[in-house]
N, C-alpha and C. Protein backbone atom coordinates (compact mmCIF):
# COMPACT_ATOMS: atom_id res chain seq x y z
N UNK A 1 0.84 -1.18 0.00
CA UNK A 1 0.00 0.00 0.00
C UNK A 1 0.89 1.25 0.00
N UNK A 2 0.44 2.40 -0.80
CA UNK A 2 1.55 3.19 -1.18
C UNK A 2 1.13 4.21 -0.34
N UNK A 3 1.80 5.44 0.13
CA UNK A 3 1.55 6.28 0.94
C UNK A 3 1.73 7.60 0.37
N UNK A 4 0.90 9.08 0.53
CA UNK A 4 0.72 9.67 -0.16
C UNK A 4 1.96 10.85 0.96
N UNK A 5 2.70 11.82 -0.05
CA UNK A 5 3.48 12.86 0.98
C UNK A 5 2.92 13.86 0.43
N UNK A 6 2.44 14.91 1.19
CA UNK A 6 2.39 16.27 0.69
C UNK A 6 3.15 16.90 1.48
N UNK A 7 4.31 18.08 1.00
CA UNK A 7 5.27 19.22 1.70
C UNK A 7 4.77 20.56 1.07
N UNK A 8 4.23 21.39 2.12
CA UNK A 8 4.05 22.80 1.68
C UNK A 8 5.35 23.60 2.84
N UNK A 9 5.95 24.42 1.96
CA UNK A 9 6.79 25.63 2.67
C UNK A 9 5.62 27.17 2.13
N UNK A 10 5.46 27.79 3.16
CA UNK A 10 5.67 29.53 2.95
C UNK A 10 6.74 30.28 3.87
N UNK A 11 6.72 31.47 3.25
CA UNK A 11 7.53 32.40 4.09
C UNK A 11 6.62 33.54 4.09
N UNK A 12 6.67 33.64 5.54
CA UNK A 12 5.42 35.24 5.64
C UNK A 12 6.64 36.40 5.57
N UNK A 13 5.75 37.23 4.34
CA UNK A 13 6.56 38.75 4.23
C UNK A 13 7.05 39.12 5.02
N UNK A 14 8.18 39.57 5.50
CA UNK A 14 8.93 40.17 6.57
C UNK A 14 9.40 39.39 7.38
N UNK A 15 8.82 38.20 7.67
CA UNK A 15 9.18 36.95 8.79
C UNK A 15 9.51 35.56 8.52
N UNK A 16 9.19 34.79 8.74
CA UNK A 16 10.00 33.76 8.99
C UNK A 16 9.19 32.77 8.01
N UNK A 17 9.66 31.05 8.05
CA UNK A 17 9.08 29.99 6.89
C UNK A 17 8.60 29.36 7.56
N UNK A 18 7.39 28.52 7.51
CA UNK A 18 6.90 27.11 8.08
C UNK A 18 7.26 26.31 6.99
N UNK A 19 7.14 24.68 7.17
CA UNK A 19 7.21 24.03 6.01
C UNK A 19 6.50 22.75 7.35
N UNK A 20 5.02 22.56 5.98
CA UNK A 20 4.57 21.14 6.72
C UNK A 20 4.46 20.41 6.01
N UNK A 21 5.04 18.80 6.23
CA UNK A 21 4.70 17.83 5.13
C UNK A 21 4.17 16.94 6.27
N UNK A 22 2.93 15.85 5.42
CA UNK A 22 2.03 15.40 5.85
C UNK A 22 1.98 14.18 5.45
N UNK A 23 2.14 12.52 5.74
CA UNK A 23 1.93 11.81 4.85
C UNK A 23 0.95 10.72 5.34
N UNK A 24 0.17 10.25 4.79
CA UNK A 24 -0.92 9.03 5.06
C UNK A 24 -1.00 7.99 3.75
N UNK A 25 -1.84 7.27 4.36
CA UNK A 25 -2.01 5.58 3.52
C UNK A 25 -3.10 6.03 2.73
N UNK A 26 -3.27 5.29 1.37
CA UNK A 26 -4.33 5.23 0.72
C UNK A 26 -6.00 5.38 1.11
N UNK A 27 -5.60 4.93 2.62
CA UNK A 27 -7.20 5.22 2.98
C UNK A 27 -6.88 6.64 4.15
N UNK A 28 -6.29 7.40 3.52
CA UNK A 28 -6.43 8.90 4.21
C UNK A 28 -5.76 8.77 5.90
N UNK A 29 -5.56 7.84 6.33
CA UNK A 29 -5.01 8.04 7.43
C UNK A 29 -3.56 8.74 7.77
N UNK A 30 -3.29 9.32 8.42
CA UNK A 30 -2.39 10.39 8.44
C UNK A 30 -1.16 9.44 9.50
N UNK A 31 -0.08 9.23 8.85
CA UNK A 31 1.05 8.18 9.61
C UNK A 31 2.53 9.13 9.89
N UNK A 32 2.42 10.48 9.47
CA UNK A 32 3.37 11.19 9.88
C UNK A 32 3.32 12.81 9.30
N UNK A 33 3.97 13.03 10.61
CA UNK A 33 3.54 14.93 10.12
C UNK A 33 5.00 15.07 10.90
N UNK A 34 4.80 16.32 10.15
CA UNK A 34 6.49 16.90 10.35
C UNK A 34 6.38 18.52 9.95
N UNK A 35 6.57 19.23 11.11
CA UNK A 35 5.93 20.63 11.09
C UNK A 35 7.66 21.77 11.46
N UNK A 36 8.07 22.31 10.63
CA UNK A 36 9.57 22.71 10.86
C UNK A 36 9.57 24.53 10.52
N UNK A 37 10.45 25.08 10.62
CA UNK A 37 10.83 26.16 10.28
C UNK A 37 11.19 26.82 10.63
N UNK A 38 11.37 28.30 10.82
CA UNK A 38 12.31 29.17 11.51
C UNK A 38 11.62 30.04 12.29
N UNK A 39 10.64 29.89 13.04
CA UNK A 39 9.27 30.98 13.54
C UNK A 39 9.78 29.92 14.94
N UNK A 40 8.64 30.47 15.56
CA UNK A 40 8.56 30.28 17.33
C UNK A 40 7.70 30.27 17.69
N UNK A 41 7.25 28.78 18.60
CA UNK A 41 5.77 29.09 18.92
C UNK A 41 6.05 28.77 20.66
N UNK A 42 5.60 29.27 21.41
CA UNK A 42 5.02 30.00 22.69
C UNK A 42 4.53 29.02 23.55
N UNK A 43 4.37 27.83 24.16
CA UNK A 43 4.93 27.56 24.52
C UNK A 43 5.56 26.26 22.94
N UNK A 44 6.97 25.76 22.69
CA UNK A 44 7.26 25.16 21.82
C UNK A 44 6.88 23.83 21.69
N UNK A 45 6.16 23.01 22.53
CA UNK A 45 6.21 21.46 22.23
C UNK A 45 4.31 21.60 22.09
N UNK A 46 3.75 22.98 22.02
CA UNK A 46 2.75 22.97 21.14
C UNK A 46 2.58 22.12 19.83
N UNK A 47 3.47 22.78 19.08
CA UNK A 47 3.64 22.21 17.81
C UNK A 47 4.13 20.64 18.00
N UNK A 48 5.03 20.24 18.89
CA UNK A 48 4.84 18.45 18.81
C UNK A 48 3.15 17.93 18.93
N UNK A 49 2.41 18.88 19.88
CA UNK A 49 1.47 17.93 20.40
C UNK A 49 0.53 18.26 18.78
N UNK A 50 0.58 18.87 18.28
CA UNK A 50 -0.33 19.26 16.90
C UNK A 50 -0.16 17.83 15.92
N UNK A 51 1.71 17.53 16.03
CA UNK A 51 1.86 16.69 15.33
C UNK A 51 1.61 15.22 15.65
N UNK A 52 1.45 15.10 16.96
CA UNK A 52 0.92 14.21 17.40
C UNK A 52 -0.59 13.69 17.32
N UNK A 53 -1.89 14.92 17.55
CA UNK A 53 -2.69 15.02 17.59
C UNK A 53 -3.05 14.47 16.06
N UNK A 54 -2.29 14.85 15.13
CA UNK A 54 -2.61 14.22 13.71
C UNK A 54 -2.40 12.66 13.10
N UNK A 55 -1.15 12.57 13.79
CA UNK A 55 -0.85 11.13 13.41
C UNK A 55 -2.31 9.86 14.07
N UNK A 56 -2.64 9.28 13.13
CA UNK A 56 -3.57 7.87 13.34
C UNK A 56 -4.81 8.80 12.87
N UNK A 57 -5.21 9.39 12.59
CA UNK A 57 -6.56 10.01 12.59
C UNK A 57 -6.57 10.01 10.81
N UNK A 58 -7.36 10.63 10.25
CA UNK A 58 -8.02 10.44 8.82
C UNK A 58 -7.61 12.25 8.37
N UNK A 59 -6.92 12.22 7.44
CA UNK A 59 -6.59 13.42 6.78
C UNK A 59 -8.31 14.36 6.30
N UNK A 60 -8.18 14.85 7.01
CA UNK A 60 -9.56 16.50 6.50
C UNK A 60 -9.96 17.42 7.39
N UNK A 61 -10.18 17.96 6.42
CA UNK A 61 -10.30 19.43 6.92
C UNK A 61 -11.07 19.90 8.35
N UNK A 62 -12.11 19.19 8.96
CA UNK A 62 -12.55 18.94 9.98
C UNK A 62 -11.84 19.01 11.47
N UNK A 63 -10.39 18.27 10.77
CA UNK A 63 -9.50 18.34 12.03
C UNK A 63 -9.12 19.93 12.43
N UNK A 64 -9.53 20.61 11.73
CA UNK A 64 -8.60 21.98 11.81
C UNK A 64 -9.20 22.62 12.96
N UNK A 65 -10.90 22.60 13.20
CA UNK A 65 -11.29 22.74 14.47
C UNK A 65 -10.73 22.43 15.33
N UNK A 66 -10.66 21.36 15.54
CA UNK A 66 -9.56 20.52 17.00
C UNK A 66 -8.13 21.46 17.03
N UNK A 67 -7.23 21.42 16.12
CA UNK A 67 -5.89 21.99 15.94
C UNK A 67 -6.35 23.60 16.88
N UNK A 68 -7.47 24.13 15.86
CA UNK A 68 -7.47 25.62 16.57
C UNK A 68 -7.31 26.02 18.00
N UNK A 69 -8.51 24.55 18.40
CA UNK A 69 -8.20 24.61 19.85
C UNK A 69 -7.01 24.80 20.85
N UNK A 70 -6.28 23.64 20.10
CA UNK A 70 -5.09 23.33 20.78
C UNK A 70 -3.85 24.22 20.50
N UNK A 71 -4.01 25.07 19.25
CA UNK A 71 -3.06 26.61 19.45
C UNK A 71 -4.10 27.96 19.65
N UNK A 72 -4.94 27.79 20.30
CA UNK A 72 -5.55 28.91 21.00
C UNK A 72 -4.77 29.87 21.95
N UNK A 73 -3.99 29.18 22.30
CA UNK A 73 -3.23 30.01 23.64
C UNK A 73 -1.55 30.01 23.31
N UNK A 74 -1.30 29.36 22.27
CA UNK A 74 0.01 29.24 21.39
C UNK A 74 0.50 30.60 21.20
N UNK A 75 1.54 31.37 21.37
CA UNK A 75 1.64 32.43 20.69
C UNK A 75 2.89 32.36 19.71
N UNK A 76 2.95 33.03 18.82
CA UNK A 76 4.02 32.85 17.64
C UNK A 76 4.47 33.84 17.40
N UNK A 77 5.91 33.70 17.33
CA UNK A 77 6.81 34.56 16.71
C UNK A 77 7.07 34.09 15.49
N UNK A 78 7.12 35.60 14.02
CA UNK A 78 8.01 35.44 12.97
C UNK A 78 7.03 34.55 11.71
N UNK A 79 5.79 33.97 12.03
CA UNK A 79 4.56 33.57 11.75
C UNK A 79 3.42 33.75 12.70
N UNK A 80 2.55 34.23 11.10
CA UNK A 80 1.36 33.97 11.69
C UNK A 80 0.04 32.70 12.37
N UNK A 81 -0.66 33.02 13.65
CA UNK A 81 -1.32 31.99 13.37
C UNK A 81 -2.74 31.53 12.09
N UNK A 82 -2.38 32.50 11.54
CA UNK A 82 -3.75 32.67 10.06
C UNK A 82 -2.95 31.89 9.28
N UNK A 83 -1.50 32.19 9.09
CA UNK A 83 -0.74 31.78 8.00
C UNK A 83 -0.50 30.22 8.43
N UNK A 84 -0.17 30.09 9.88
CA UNK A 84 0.18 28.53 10.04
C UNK A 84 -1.08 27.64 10.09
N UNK A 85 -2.28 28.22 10.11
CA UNK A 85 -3.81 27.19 9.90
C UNK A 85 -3.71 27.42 8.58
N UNK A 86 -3.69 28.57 7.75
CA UNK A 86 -4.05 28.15 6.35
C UNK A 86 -2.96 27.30 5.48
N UNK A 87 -1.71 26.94 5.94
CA UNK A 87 -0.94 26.40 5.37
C UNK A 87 -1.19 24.78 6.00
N UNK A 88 -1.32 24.62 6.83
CA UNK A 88 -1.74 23.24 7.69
C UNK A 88 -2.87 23.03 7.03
N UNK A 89 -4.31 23.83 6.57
CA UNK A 89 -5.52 23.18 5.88
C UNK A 89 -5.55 22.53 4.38
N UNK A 90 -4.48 23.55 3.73
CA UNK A 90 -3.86 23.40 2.27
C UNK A 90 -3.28 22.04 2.64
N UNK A 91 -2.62 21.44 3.30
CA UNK A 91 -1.53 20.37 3.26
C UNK A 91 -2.80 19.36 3.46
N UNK A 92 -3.62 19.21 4.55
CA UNK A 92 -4.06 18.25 4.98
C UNK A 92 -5.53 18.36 3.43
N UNK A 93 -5.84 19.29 3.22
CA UNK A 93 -6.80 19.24 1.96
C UNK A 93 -6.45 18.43 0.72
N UNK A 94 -4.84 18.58 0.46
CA UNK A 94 -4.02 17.97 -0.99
C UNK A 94 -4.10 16.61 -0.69
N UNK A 95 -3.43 16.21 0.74
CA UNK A 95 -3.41 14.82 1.02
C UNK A 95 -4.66 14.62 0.79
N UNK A 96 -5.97 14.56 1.90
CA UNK A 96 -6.98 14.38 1.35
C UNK A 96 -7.50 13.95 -0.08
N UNK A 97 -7.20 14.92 -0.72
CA UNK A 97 -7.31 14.55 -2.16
C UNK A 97 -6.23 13.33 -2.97
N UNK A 98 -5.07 13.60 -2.15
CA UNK A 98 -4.39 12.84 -3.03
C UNK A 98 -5.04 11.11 -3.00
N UNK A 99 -5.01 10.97 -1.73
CA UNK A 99 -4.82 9.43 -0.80
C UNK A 99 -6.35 8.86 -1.96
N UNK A 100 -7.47 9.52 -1.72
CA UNK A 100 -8.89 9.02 -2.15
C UNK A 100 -8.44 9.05 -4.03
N UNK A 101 -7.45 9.86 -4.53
CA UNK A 101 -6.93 9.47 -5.96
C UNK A 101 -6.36 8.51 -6.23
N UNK A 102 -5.40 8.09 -5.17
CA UNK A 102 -4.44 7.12 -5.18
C UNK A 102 -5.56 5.58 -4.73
N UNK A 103 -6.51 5.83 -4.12
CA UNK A 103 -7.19 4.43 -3.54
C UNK A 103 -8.09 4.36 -5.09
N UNK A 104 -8.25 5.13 -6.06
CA UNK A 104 -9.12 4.35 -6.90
C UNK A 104 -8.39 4.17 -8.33
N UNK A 105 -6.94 4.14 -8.34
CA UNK A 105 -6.08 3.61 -9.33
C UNK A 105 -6.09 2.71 -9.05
C-alpha cells in the first residue's frame, strides 16, 4: 500500500518559513507529520502535540477545528497563526485529495 506525501513551505513577508509535510495511507489516514521552520511558537512542544494530535486520525479538513483549539493560547513569533492554519488546511486538503486518488487507481 503506497503512501501519499504532501510538503508545503511559505515564508510570511517580513518573517519567517513554516514548512509542513504530511503523509498518510491510501485510505487517508495520516502516519506522519512533520511541522519545521524558523518561527517560534510560545509555549514550543505545542507544535509536537499538533503533530501528534494528527498522526492515526483520517486526513480532513474537519481536524482543523480541533488543531485551533489546541493553538488557541500558542503564541508565535516570525509567523502567523492565520498563516500557520491556512498552510496546515492546504496540506491536509491535498493529502486528502491525493490518498482518495491514489485508492481508486
Amino acid at each position: 500500500m503506497a503512501e501519499v506525501t504532501i510538503s508545503k513551505v511559505i515564508k510570511e513577508k517580513g518573517g519567517k518559513y513554516i514548512s509542513i509535510e504530511v503523509s498518510a495511507t491510501q485510505d487517508c489516514i495520516i502516519t506522519h507529520v512533520n511541522i519545521t521552520g524558523d518561527f517560534f511558537a510560545f509555549p514550543p512542544e505545542a507544535i509536537d502535540e499538533v503533530e501528534k494530535y494528527l498522526r492515526g486520525r483520517k486526513a480532513a479538513k474537519s481536524l482543523i477545528d480541533s488543531i485551533k483549539r489546541l493553538i488557541s493560547t500558542v503564541e508565535f513569533a516570525g509567523v502567523s497563526r492565520e498563516k500557520f492554519l491556512d498552510l496546515l488546511v492546504h496540506v491536509l486538503e491535498e493529502v486528502g485529495r491525493s490518498c482518495r486518488a491514489s485508492a481508486r487507481d
